[in-house]
C-alpha atoms as a PDB file:
ATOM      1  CA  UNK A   1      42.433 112.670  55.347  1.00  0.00           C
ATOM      2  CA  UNK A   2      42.038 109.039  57.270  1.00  0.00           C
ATOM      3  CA  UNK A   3      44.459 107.780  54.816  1.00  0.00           C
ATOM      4  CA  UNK A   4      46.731 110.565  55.510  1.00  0.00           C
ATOM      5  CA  UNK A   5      46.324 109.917  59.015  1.00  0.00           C
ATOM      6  CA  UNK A   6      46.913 106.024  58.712  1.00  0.00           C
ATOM      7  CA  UNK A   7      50.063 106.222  56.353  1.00  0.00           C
ATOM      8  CA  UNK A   8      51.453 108.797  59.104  1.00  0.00           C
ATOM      9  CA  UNK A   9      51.154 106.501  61.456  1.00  0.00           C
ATOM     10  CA  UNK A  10      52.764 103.182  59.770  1.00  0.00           C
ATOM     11  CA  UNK A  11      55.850 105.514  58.681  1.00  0.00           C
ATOM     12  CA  UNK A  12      55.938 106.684  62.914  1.00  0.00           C
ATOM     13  CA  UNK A  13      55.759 102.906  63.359  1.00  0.00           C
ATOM     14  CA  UNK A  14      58.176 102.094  61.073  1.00  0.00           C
ATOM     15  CA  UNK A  15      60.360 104.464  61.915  1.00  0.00           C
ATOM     16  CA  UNK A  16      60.586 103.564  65.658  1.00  0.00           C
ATOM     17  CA  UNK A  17      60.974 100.124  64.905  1.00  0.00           C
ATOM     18  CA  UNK A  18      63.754 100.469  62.490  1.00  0.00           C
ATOM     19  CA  UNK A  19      65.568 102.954  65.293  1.00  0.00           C
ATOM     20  CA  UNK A  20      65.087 100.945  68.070  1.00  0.00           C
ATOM     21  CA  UNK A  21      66.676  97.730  65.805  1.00  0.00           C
ATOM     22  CA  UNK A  22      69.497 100.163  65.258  1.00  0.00           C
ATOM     23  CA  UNK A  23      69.835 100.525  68.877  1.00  0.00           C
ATOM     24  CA  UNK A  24      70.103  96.650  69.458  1.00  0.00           C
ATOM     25  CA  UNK A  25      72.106  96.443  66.775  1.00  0.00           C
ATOM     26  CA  UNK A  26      74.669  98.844  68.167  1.00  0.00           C
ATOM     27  CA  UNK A  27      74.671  96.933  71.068  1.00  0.00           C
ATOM     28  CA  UNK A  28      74.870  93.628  69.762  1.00  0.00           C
ATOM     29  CA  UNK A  29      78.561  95.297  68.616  1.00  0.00           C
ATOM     30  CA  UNK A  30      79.743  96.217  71.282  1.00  0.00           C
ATOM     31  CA  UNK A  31      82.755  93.665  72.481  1.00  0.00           C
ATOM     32  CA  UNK A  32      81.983  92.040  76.065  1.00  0.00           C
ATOM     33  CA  UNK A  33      84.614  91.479  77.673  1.00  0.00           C
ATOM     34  CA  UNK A  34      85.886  89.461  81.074  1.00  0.00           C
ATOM     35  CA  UNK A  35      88.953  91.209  82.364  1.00  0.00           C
ATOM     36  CA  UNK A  36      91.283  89.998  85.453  1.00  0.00           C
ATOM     37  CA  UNK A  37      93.360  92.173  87.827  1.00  0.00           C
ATOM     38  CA  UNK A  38      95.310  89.926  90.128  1.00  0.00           C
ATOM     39  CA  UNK A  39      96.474  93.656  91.620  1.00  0.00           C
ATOM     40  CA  UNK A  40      99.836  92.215  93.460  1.00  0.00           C
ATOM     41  CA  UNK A  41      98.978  88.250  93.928  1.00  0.00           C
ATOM     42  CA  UNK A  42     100.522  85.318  92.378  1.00  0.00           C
ATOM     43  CA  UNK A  43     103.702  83.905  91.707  1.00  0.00           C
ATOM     44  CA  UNK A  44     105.678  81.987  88.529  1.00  0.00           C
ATOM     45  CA  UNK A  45     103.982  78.516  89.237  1.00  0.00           C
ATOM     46  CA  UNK A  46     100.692  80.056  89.990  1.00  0.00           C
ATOM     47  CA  UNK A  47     100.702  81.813  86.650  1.00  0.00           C
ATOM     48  CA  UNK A  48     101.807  78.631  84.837  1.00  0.00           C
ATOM     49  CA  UNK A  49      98.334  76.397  86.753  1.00  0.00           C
ATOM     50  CA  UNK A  50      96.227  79.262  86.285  1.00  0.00           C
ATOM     51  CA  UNK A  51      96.725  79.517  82.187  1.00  0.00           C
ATOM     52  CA  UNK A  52      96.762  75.787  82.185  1.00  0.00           C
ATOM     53  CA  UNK A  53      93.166  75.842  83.947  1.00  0.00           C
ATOM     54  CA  UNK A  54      91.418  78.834  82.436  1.00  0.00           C
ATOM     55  CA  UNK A  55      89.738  78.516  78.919  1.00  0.00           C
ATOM     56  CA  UNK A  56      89.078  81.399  76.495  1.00  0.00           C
ATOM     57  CA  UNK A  57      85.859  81.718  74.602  1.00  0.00           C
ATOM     58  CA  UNK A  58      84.561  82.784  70.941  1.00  0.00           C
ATOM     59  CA  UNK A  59      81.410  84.518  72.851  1.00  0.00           C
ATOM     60  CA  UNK A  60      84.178  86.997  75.208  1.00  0.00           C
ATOM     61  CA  UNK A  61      87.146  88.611  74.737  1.00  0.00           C
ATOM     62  CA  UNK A  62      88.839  87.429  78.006  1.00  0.00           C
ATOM     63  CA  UNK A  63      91.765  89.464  79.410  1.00  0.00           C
ATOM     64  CA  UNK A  64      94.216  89.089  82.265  1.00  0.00           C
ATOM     65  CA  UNK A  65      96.187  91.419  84.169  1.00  0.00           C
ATOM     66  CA  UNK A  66      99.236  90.062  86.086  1.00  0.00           C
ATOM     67  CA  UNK A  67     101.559  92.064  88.534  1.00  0.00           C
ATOM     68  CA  UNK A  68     104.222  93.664  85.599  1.00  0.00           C
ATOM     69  CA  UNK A  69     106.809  90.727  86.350  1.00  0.00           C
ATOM     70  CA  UNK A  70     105.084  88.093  85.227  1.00  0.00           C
ATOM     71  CA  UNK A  71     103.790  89.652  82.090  1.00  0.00           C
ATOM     72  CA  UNK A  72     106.171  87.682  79.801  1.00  0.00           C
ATOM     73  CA  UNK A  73     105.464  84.403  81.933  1.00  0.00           C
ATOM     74  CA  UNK A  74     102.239  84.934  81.073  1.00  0.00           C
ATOM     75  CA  UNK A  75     102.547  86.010  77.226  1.00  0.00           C
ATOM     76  CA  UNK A  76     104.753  82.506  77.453  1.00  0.00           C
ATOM     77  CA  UNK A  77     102.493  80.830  78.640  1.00  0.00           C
ATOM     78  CA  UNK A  78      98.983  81.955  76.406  1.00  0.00           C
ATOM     79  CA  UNK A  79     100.831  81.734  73.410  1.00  0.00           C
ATOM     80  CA  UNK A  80     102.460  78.193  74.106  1.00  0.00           C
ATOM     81  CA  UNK A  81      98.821  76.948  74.604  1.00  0.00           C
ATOM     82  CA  UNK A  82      97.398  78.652  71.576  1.00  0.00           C
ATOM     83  CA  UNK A  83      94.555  80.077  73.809  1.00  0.00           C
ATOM     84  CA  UNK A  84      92.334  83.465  72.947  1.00  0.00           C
ATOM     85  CA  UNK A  85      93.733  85.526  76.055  1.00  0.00           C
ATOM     86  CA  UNK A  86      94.204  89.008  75.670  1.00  0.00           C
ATOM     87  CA  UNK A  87      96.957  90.136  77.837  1.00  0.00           C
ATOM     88  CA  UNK A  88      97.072  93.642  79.663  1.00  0.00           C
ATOM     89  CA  UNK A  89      99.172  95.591  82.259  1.00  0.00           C
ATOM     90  CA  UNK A  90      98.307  97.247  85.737  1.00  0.00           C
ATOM     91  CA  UNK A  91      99.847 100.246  84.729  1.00  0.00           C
ATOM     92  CA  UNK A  92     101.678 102.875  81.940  1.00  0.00           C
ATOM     93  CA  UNK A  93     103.955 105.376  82.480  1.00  0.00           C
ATOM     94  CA  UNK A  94     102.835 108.485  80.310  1.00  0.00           C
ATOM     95  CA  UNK A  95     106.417 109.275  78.564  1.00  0.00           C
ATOM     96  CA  UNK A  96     108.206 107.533  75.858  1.00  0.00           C
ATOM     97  CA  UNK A  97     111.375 106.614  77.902  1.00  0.00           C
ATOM     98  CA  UNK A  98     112.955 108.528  80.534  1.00  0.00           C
ATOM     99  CA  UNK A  99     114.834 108.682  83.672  1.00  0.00           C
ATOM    100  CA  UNK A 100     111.494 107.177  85.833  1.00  0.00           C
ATOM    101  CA  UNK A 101     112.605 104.731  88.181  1.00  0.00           C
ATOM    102  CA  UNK A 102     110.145 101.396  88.748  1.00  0.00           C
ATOM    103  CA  UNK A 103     108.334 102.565  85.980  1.00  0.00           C
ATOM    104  CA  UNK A 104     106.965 100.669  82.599  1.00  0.00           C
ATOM    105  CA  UNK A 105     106.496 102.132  79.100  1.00  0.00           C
ATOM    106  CA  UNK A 106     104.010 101.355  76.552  1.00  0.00           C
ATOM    107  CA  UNK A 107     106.445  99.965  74.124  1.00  0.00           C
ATOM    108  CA  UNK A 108     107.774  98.284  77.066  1.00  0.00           C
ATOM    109  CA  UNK A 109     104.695  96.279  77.617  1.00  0.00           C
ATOM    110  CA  UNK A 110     103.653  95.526  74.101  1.00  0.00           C
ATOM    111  CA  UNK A 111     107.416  94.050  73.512  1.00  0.00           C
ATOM    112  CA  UNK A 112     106.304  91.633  76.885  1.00  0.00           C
ATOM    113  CA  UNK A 113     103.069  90.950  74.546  1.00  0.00           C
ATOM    114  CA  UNK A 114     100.388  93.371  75.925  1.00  0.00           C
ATOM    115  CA  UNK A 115      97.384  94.745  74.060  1.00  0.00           C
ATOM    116  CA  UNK A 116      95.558  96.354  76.977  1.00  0.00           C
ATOM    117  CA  UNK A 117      96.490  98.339  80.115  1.00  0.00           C
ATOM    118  CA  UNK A 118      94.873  99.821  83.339  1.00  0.00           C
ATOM    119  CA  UNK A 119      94.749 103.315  83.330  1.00  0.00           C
ATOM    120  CA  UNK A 120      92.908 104.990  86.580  1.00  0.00           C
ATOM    121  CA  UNK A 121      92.554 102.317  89.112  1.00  0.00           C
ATOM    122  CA  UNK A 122      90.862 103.180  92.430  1.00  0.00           C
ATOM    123  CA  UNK A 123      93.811 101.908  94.093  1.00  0.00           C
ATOM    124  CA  UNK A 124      96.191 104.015  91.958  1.00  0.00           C
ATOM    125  CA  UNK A 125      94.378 107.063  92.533  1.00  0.00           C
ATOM    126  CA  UNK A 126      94.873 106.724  96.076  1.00  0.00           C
ATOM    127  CA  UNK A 127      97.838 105.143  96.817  1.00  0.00           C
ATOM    128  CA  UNK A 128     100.033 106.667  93.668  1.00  0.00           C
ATOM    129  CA  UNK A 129      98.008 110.250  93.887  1.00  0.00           C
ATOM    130  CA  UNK A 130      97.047 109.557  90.148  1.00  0.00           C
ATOM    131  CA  UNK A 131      94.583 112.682  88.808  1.00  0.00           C
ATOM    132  CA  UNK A 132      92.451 113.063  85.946  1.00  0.00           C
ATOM    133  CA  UNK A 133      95.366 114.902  84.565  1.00  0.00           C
ATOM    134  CA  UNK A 134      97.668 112.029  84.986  1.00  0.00           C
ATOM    135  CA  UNK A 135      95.290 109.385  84.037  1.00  0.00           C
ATOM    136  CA  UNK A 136      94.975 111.431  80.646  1.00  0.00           C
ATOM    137  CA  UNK A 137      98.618 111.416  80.072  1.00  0.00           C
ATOM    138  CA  UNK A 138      98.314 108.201  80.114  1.00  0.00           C
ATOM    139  CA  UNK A 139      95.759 107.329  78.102  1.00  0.00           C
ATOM    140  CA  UNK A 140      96.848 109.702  75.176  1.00  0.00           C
ATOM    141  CA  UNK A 141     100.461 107.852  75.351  1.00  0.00           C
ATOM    142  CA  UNK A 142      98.522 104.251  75.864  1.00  0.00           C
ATOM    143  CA  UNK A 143      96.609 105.352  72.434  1.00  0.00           C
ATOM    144  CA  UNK A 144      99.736 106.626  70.412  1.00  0.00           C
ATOM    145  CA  UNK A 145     101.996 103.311  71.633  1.00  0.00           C
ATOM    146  CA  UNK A 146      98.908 101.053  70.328  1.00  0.00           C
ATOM    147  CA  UNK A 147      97.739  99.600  73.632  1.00  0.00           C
ATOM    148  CA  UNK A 148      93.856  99.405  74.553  1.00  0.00           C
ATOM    149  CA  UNK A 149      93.502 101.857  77.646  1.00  0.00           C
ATOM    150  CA  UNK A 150      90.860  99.986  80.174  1.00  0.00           C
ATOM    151  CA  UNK A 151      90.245 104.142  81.586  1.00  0.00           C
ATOM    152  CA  UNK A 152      88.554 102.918  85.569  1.00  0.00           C
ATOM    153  CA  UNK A 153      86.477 105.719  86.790  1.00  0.00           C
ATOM    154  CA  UNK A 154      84.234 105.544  90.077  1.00  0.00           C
ATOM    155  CA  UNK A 155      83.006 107.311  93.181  1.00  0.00           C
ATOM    156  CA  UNK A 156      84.196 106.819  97.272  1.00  0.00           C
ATOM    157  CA  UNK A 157      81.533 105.864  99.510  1.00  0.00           C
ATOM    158  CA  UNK A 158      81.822 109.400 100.943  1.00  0.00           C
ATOM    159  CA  UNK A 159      80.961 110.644  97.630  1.00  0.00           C
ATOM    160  CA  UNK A 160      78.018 108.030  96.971  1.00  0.00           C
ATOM    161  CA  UNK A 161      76.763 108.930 100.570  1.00  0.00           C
ATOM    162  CA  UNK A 162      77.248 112.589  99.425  1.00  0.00           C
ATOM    163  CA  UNK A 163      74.681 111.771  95.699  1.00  0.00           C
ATOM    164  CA  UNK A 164      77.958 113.296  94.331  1.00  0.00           C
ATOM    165  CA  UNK A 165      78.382 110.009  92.451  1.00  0.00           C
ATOM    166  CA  UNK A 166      77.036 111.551  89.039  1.00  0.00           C
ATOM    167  CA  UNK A 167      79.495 114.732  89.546  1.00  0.00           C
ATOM    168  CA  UNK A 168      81.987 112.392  90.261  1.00  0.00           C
ATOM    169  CA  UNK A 169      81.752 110.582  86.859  1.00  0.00           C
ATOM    170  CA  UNK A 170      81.632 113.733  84.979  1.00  0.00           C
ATOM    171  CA  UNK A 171      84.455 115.187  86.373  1.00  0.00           C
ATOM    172  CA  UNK A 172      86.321 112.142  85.737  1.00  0.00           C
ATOM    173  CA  UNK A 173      85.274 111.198  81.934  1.00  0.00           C
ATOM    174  CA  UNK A 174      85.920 114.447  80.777  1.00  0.00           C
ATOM    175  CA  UNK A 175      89.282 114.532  82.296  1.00  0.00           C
ATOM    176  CA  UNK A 176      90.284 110.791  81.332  1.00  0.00           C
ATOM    177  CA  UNK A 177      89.687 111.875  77.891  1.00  0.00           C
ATOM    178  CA  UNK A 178      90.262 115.509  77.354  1.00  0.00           C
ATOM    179  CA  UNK A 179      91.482 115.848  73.646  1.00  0.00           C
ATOM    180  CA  UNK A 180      91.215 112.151  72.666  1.00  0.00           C
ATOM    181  CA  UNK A 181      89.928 111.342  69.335  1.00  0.00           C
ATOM    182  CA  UNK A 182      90.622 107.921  69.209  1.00  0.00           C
ATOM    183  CA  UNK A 183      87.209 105.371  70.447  1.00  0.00           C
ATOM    184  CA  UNK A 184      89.731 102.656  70.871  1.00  0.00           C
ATOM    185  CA  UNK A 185      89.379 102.448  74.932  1.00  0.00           C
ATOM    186  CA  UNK A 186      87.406 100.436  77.483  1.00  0.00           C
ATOM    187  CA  UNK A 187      85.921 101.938  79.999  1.00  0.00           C
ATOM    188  CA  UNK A 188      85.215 100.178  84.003  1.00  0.00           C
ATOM    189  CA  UNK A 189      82.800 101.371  85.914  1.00  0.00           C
ATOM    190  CA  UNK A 190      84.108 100.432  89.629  1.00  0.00           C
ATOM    191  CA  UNK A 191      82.857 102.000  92.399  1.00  0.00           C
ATOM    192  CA  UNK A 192      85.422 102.960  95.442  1.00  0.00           C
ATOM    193  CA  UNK A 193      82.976 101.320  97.549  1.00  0.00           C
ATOM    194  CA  UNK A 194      82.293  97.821  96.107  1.00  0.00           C
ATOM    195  CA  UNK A 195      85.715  97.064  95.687  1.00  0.00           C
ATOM    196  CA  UNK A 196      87.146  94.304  97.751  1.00  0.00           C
ATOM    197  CA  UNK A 197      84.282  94.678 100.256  1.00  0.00           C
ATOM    198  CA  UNK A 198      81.614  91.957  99.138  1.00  0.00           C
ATOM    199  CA  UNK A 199      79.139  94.900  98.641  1.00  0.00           C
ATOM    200  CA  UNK A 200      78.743  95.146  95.411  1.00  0.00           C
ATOM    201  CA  UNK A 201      76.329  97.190  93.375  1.00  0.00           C
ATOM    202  CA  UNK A 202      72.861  95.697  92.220  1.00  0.00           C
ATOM    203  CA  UNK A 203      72.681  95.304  88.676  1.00  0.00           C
ATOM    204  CA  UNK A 204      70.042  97.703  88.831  1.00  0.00           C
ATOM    205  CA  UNK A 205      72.326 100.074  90.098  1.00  0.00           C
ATOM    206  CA  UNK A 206      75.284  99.636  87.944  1.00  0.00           C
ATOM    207  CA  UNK A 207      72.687  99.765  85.503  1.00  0.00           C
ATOM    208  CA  UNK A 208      71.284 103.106  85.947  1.00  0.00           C
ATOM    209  CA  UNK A 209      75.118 104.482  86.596  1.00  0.00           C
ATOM    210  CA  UNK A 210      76.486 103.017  83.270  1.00  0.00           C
ATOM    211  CA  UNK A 211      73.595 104.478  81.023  1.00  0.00           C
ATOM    212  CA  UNK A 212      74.783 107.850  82.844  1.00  0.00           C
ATOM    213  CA  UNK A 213      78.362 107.034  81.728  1.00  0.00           C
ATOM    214  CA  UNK A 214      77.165 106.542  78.283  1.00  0.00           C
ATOM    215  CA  UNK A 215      74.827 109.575  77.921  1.00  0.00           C
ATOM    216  CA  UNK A 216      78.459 111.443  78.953  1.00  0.00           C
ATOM    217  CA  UNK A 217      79.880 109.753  76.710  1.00  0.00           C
ATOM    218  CA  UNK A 218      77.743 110.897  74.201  1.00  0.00           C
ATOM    219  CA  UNK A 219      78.648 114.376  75.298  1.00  0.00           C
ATOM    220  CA  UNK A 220      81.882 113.702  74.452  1.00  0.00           C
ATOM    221  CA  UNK A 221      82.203 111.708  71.709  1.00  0.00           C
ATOM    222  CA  UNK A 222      78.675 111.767  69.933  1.00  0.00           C
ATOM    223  CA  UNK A 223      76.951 108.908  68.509  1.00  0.00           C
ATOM    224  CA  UNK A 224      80.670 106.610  69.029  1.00  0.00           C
ATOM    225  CA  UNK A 225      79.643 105.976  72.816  1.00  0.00           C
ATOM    226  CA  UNK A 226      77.380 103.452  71.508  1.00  0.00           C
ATOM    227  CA  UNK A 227      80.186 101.759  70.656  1.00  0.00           C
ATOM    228  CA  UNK A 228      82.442 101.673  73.595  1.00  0.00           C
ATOM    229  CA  UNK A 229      82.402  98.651  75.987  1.00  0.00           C
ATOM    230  CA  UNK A 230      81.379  99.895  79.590  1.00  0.00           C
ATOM    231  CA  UNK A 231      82.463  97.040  82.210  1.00  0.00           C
ATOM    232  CA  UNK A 232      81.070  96.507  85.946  1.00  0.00           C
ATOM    233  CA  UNK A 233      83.449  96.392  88.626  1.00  0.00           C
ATOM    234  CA  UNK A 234      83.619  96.089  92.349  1.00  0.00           C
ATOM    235  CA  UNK A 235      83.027  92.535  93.746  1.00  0.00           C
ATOM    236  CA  UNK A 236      82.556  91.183  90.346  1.00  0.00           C
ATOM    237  CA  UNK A 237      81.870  87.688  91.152  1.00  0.00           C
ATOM    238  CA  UNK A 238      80.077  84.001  90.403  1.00  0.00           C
ATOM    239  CA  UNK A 239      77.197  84.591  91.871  1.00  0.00           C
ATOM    240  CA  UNK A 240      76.331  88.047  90.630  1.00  0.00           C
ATOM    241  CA  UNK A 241      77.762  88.142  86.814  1.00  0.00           C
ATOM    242  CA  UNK A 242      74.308  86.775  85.324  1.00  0.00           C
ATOM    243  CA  UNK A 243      72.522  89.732  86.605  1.00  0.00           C
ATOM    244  CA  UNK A 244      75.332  92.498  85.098  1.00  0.00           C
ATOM    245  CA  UNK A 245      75.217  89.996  82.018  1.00  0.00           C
ATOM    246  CA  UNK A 246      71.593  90.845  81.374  1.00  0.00           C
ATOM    247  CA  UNK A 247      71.924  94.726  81.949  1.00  0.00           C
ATOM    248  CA  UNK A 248      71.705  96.320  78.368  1.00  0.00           C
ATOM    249  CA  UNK A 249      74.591  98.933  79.135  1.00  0.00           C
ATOM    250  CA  UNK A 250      77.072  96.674  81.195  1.00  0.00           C
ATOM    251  CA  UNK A 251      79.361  94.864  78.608  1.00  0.00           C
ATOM    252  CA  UNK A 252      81.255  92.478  80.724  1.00  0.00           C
ATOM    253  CA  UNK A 253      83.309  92.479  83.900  1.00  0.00           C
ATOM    254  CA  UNK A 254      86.718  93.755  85.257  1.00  0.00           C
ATOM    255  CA  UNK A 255      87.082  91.401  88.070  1.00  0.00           C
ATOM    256  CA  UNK A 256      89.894  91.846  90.828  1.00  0.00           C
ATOM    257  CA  UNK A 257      89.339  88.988  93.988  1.00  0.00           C
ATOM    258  CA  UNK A 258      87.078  86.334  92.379  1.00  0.00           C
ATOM    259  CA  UNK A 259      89.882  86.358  88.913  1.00  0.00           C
ATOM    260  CA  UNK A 260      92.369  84.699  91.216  1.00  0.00           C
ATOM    261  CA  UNK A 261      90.993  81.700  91.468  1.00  0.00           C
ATOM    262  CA  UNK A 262      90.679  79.709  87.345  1.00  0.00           C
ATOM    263  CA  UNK A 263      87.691  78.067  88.093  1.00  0.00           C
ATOM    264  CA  UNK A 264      85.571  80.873  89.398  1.00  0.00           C
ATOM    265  CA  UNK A 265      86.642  82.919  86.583  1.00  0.00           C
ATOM    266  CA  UNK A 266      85.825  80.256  84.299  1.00  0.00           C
ATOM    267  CA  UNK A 267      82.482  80.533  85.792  1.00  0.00           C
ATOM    268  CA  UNK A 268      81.855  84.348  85.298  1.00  0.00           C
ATOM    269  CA  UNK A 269      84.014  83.870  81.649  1.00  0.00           C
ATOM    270  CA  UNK A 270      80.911  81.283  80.867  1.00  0.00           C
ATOM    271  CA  UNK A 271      78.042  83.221  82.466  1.00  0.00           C
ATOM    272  CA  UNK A 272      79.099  86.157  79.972  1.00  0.00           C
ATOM    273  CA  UNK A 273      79.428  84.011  76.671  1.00  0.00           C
ATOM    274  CA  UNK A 274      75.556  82.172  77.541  1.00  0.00           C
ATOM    275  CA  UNK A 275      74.566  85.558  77.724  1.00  0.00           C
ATOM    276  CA  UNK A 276      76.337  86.325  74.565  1.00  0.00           C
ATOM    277  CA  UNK A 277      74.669  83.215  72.830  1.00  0.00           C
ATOM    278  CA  UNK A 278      70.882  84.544  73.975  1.00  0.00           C
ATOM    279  CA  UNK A 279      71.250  88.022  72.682  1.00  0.00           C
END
């Protein structure tokens, strides 16, 4: 009976090992990424110093956003310097072509050189109206076309101040990606209130929020959430990427005010690839 006992034991032991190694394994996967959105900043000759400063990295997959006009400038510009720089747009429309004024397709922006797009933005939600079923629409058309949707989801500071933030998420993931199959998406974690305000969310925080996101996920999508890169946003900056780099669920940064200047986002781009290089 003891050895009974003692074999039972070393196969419990062995068996939570081996799971929790497939655990860091999964996460050792998952792509971390550094993403800019210059939101409607810069010009021609910005664009051309800023590729000119900024340096990509083996560690990251770095990705910039530009307003949609300079999208080509900047495809120019990355591919004339032979740099690793994923390129991605602010927005998609959700149809093929069409009579929609202003608007940009998703064949559109991968003929401009695009892999990646914003889909759900804070500030496209409220200025644009965008819903969960819009942002959907979107994402399913991002998907088909071949683009990588970056799907941003996040609660108002009425919401937070409300604990509504964890309804808020739901609601929200489960529209984004209502009848999507597909695991090729990124999702941002940016909340309402940490966005452009300097009060950004501990890591702690963000922490806690994106192993919520992921457990919906998981929901969703079984044992693929694992494998889907959840990024931190909201006063991204400098000074506070090497506490999100050492949170087990945050997988790099989508970084709006601190992404227009190349040398601070060659900081938080280097913060992220050390931490890369210590996992």
């Amino acid at each position: 009976m003891e050895q009974s006992i003692e074999s039972y034991i070393k196969n419990l032991v062995r068996e939570t090992i081996g799971h929790t190694l497939g655990e860091l394994q999964i996460q050792s996967d998952r792509r971390v990424y550094v993403i800019a959105n210059w939101k409607m900043n810069k010009n021609l000759a910005d664009t051309a110093e800023f590729f000119q400063t900024i340096k990509s990295s083996d560690d990251v997959s770095v990705v910039v956003c530009p307003p949609a006009q300079l999208l080509y400038p900047a495809h120019l510009f990355i591919s004339q310097q032979g740099k690793s720089i994923g390129l991605g747009a602010q927005n998609v429309h959700w149809a093929e072509k069409g009579a929609y004024t202003g608007e940009s397709s998703a064949s559109m922006l991968k003929d401009v050189g695009c892999e990646y797009c914003l889909i759900g933005h804070s500030e496209r939600r409220q200025y644009s109206f965008e819903d969960d079923l819009l942002v959907n629409k979107k994402v399913q058309q991002a998907i088909k076309s071949g683009l990588i949707p970056i799907i941003c989801i996040g609660e108002t500071l009425e919401e937070k101040n409300l604990l509504q933030t964890e309804q808020v998420l739901f609601k929200q993931l489960f529209g984004a990606l209502k009848d999507i199959d597909s695991s090729n998406f990124i999702l941002a974690y940016e909340p309402v209130w940490a966005i452009g305000t300097g009060q950004s969310a501990t890591a702690e925080l963000a922490q806690q929020t994106h192993a919520y996101i992921r457990s919906v996920l998981k929901q969703i999508m079984g044992e693929k959430a694992d494998g889907i890169s959840i990024l931190y946003g909201g006063s991204a900056n400098e000074s506070n990427a090497a506490d999100y780099s050492a949170m087990p669920d945050i997988d790099g940064v989508l970084v709006g005010g601190a992404s227009l200047n190349a040398q601070s986002f060659d900081g938080i781009i280097n913060v992220f690839a050390k931490g890369e290089q210590n996992s």
